[in-house]
Protein backbone atom coordinates (compact mmCIF):
# COMPACT_ATOMS: atom_id res chain seq x y z
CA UNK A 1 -14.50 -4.74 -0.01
CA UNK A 2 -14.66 -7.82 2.55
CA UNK A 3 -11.39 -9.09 3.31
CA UNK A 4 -10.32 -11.97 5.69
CA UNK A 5 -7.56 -9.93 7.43
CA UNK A 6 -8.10 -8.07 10.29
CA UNK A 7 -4.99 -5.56 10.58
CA UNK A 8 -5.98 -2.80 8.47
CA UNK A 9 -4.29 0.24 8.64
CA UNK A 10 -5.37 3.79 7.01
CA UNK A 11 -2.70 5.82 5.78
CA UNK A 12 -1.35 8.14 2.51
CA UNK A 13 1.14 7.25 -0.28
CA UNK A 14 4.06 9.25 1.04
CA UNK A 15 6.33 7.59 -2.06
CA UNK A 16 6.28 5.68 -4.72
CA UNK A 17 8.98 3.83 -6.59
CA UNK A 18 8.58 2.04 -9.95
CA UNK A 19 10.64 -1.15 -10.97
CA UNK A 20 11.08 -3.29 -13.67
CA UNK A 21 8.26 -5.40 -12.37
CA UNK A 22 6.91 -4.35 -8.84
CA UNK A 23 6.19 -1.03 -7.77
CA UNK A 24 7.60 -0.13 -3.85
CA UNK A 25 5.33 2.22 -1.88
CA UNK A 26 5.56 3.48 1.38
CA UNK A 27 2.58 4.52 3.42
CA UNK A 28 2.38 6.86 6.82
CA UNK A 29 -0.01 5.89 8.70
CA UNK A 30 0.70 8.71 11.48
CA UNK A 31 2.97 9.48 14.32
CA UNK A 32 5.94 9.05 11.79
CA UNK A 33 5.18 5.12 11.14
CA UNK A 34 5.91 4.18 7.63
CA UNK A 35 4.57 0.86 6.08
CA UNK A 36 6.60 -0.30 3.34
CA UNK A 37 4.61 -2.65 0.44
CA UNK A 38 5.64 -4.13 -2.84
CA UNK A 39 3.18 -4.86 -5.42
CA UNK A 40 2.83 -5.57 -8.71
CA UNK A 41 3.37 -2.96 -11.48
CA UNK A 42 -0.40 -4.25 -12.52
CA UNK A 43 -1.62 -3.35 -9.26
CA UNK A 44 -0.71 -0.15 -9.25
CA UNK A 45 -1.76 0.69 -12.42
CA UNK A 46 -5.29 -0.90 -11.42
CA UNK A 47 -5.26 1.33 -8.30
CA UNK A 48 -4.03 3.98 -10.29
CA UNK A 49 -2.09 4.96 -6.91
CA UNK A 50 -0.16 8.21 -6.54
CA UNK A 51 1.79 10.35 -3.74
CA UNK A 52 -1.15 11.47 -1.55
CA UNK A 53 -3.73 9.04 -1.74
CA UNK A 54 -5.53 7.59 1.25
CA UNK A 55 -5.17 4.26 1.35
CA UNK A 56 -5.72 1.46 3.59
CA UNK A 57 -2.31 -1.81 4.23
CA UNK A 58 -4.44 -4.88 4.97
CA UNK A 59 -1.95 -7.01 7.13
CA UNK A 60 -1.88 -10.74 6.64
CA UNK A 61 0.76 -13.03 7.69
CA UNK A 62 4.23 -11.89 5.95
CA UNK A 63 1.86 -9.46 3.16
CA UNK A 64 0.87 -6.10 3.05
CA UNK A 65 -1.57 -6.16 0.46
CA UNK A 66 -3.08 -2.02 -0.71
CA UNK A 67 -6.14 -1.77 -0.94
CA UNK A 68 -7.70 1.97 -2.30
């Protein structure tokens, strides 16, 4: 995956918290820092993301965007 953002961070899916319509997760990325994203219900079914995965929070502007 080639992405124009250069802040990417590795981490796990500590939680995950399903709405209506967006999904909340929130990702350690070690020494206790949590990253918290919001993303589509969609998304998260496409990433089929659960507590535990490694993941990666691309950084651009205001956005987190997940990327697995």
């Amino acid at each position: 995956m080639k992405l124009s953002a250069r802040n990417a961070l590795k981490g796990k899916v500590e939680s995950l918290h399903r709405g209506t319509v967006t999904t909340t997760l929130k990702v350690a990325t070690g020494g206790g820092d949590l990253i918290t994203s919001s993303i589509t219900n969609e998304a998260a079914d496409e990433l089929a993301l659960k507590v535990g995965d490694q993941v990666t929070a691309i950084i651009k502007s205001s956005d987190v965007i997940i990327g697995k």
